[in-house]
Protein backbone atom coordinates (compact mmCIF):
# COMPACT_ATOMS: atom_id res chain seq x y z
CA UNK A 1 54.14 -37.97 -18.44
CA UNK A 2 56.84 -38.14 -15.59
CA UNK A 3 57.43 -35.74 -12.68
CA UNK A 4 59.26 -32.97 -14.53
CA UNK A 5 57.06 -32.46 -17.15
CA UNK A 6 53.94 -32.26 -14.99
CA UNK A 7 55.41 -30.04 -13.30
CA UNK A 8 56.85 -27.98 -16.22
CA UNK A 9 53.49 -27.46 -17.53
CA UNK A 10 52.22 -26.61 -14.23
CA UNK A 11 54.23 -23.57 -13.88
CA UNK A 12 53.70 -22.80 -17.71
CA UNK A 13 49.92 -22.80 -16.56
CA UNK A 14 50.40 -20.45 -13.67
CA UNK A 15 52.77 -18.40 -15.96
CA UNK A 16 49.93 -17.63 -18.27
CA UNK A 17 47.28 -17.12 -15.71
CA UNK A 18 49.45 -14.25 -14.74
CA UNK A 19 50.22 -12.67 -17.65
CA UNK A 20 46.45 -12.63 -18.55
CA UNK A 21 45.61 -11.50 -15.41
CA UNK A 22 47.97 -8.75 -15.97
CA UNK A 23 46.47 -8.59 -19.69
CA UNK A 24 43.44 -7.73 -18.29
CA UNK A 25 44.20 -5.18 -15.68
CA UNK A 26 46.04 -3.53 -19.02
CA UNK A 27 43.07 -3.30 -20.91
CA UNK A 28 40.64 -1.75 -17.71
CA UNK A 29 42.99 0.62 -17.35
CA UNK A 30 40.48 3.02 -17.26
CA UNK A 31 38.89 1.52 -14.10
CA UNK A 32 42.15 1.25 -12.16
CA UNK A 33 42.92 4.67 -12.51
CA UNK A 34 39.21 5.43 -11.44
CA UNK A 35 39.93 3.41 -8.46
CA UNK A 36 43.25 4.98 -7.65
CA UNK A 37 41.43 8.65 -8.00
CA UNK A 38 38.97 7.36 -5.64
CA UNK A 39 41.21 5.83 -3.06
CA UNK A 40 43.21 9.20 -3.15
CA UNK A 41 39.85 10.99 -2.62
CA UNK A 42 38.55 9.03 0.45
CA UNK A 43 41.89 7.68 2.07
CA UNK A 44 41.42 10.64 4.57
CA UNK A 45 37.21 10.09 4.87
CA UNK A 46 34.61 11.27 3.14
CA UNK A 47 34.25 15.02 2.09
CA UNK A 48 31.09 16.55 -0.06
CA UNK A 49 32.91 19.46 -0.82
CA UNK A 50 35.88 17.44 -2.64
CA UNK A 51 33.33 15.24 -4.20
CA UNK A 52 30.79 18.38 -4.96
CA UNK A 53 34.10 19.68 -6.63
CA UNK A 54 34.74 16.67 -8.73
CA UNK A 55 31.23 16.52 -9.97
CA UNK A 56 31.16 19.77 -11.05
CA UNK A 57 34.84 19.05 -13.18
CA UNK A 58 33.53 16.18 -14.64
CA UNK A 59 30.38 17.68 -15.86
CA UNK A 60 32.32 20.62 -17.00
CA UNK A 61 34.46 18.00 -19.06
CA UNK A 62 31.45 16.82 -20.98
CA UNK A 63 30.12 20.16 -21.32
CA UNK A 64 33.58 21.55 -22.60
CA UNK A 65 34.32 18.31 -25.14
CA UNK A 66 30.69 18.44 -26.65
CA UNK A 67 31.58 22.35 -27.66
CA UNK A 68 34.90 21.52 -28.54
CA UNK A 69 33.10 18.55 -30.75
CA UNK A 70 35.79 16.30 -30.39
CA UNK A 71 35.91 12.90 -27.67
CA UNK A 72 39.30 12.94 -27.75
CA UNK A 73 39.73 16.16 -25.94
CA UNK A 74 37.47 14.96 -23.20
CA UNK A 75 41.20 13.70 -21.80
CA UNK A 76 42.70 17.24 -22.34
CA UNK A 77 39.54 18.96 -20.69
CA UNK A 78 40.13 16.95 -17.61
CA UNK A 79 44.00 18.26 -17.11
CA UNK A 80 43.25 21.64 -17.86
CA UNK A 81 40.31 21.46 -15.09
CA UNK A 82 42.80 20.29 -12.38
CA UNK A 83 45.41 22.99 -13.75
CA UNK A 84 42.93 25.64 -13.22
CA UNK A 85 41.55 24.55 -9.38
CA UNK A 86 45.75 24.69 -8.62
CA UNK A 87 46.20 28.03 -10.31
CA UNK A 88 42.40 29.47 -8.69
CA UNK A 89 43.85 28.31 -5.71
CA UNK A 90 47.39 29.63 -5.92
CA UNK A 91 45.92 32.89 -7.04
CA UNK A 92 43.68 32.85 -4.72
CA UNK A 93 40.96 32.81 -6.66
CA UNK A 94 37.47 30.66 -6.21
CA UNK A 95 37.70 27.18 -7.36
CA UNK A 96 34.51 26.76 -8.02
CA UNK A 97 33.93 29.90 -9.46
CA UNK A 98 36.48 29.41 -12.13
CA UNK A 99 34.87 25.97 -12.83
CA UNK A 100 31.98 27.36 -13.58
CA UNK A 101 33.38 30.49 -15.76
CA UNK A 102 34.87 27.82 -17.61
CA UNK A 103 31.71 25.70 -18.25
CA UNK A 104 29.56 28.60 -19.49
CA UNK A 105 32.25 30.05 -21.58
CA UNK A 106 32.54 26.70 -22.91
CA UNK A 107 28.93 26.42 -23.50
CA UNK A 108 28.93 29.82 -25.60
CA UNK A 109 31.66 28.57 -27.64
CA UNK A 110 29.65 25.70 -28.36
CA UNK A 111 26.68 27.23 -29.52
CA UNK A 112 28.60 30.09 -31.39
CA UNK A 113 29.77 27.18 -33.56
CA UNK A 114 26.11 26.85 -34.81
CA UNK A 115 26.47 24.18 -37.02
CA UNK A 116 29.95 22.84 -36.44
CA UNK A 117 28.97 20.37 -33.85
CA UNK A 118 25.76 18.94 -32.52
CA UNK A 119 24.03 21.18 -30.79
CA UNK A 120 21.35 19.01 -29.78
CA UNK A 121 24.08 17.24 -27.58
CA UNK A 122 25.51 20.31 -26.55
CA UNK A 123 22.25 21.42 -25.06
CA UNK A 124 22.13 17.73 -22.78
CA UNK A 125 25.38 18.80 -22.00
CA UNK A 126 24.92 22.56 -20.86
CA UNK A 127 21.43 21.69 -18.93
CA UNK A 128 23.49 18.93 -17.44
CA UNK A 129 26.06 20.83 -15.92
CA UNK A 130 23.90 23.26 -14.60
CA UNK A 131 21.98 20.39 -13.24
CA UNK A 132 25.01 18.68 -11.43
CA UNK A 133 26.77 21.84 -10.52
CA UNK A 134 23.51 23.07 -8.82
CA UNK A 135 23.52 20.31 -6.61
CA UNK A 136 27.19 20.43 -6.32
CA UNK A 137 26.78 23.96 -4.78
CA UNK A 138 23.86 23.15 -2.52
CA UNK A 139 26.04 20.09 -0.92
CA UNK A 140 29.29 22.86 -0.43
CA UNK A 141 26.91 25.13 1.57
CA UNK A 142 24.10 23.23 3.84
CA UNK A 143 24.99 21.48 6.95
CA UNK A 144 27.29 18.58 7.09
CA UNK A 145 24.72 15.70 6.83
CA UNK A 146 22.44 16.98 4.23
CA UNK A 147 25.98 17.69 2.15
CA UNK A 148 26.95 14.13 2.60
CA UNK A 149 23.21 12.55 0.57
CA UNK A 150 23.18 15.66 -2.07
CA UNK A 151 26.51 15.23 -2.52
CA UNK A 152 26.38 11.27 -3.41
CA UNK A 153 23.38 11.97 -4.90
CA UNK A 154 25.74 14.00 -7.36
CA UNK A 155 28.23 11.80 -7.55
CA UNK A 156 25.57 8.22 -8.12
CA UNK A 157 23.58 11.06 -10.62
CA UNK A 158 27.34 11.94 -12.62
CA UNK A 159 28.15 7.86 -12.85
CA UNK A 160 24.72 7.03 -13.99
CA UNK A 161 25.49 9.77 -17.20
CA UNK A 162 28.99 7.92 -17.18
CA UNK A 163 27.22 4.92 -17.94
CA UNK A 164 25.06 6.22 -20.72
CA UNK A 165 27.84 8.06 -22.39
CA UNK A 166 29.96 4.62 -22.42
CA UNK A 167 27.25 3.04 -24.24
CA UNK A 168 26.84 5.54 -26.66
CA UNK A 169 30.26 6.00 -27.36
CA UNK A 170 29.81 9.64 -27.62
CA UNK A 171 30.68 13.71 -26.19
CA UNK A 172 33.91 12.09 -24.15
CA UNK A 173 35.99 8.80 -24.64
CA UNK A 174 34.76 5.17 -23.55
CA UNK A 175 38.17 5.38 -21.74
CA UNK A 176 37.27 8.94 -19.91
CA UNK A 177 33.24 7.69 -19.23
CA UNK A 178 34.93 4.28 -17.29
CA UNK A 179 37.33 6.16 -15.09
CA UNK A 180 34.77 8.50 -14.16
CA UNK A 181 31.70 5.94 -13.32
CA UNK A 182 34.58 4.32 -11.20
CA UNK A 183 35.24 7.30 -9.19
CA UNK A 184 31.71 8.96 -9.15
CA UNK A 185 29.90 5.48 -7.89
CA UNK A 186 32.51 5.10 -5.36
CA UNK A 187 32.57 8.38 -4.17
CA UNK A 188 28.80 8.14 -4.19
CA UNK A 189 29.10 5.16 -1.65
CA UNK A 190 31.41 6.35 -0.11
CA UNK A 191 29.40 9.90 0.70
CA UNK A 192 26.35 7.55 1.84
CA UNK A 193 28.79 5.32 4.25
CA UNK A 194 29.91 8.69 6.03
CA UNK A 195 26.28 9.99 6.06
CA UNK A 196 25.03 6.56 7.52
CA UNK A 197 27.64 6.52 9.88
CA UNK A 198 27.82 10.52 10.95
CA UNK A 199 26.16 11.15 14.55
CA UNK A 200 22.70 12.60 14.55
């Protein structure tokens, strides 16, 4: 094989490294946009209440989708959570608050539908987001270091349900369960880092 060819094949070989580098970044797409939510989260530091806050939207995802009874809206319940924190905001209305109006109506809805949907899972669903959004609230109100651990506690709690709901393939979409462990462990770190770092 002479010069040219060698070299021909080399770049063919570097050519398809790329593209399935870039053919595997396409299909975790899911994790990069978990990543990108998390760098946008902590590129100013660590903050319990923003990461109390997204705990309490992502269990309010699950909790909405499993009354809904359809994975695919998991997606939908996510946009309409961060329309509503704008428009409680804008409004001047309690973010929180409206988050968790939402996940109790949502809840009701559910088990209004009596036999429509499992309500088996949407019990797991509603105790969880009372769970999460209990500790959530604690971590928005007691002092700054103690926010910090109950906060990634939270956050490590949230991607450990991410992880069970991937396997399961159920309540929300593999897709939606992936993006979230993504940003709840890293925002569960990251929580920790600032807490191991804050002065005494």
């Amino acid at each position: 094989m002479n010069t040219q060819a060698k070299l021909h094949d080399h770049r063919h070989d570097i050519s398809g490294q790329k593209r399935g580098i870039w053919h595997h970044l396409l299909g975790r797409w899911p994790s990069v946009l978990g990543l990108l939510a998390l760098f946008a989260n902590v590129a100013d530091g660590g903050d319990s209440h923003v990461t109390a806050m997204i705990i309490v939207i992502a269990s309010m995802c699950y909790l909405a989708a499993s009354a809904i009874g359809s994975q695919r809206s998991g997606w939908i319940m996510v946009g309409a959570a961060s329309v509503a924190v704008i428009l409680a905001r804008l409004t001047g209305l309690d973010p929180t608050a409206t988050l968790l109006v939402m996940g109790v109506g949502f809840a009701v809805l559910g088990f209004l539908r009596g036999n429509d949907i499992d309500r088996r899972e949407l019990g797991a669903q509603t105790l969880a987001f009372l769970g999460f959004s209990a500790v959530a609230l604690t971590a928005m109100m007691v002092n700054p270091v103690a926010a910090l651990y109950l906060a990634a506690l939270a956050a490590i709690g949230h991607a450990a349900w991410d992880v069970v709901y991937f396997v399961r393939n159920r309540v929300v979409p593999r897709s939606l369960a992936e993006a979230c462990f993504m940003l709840d462990l890293g925002l569960g770190v990251a929580m920790l880092f600032t807490a191991w770092i804050a002065p005494l």
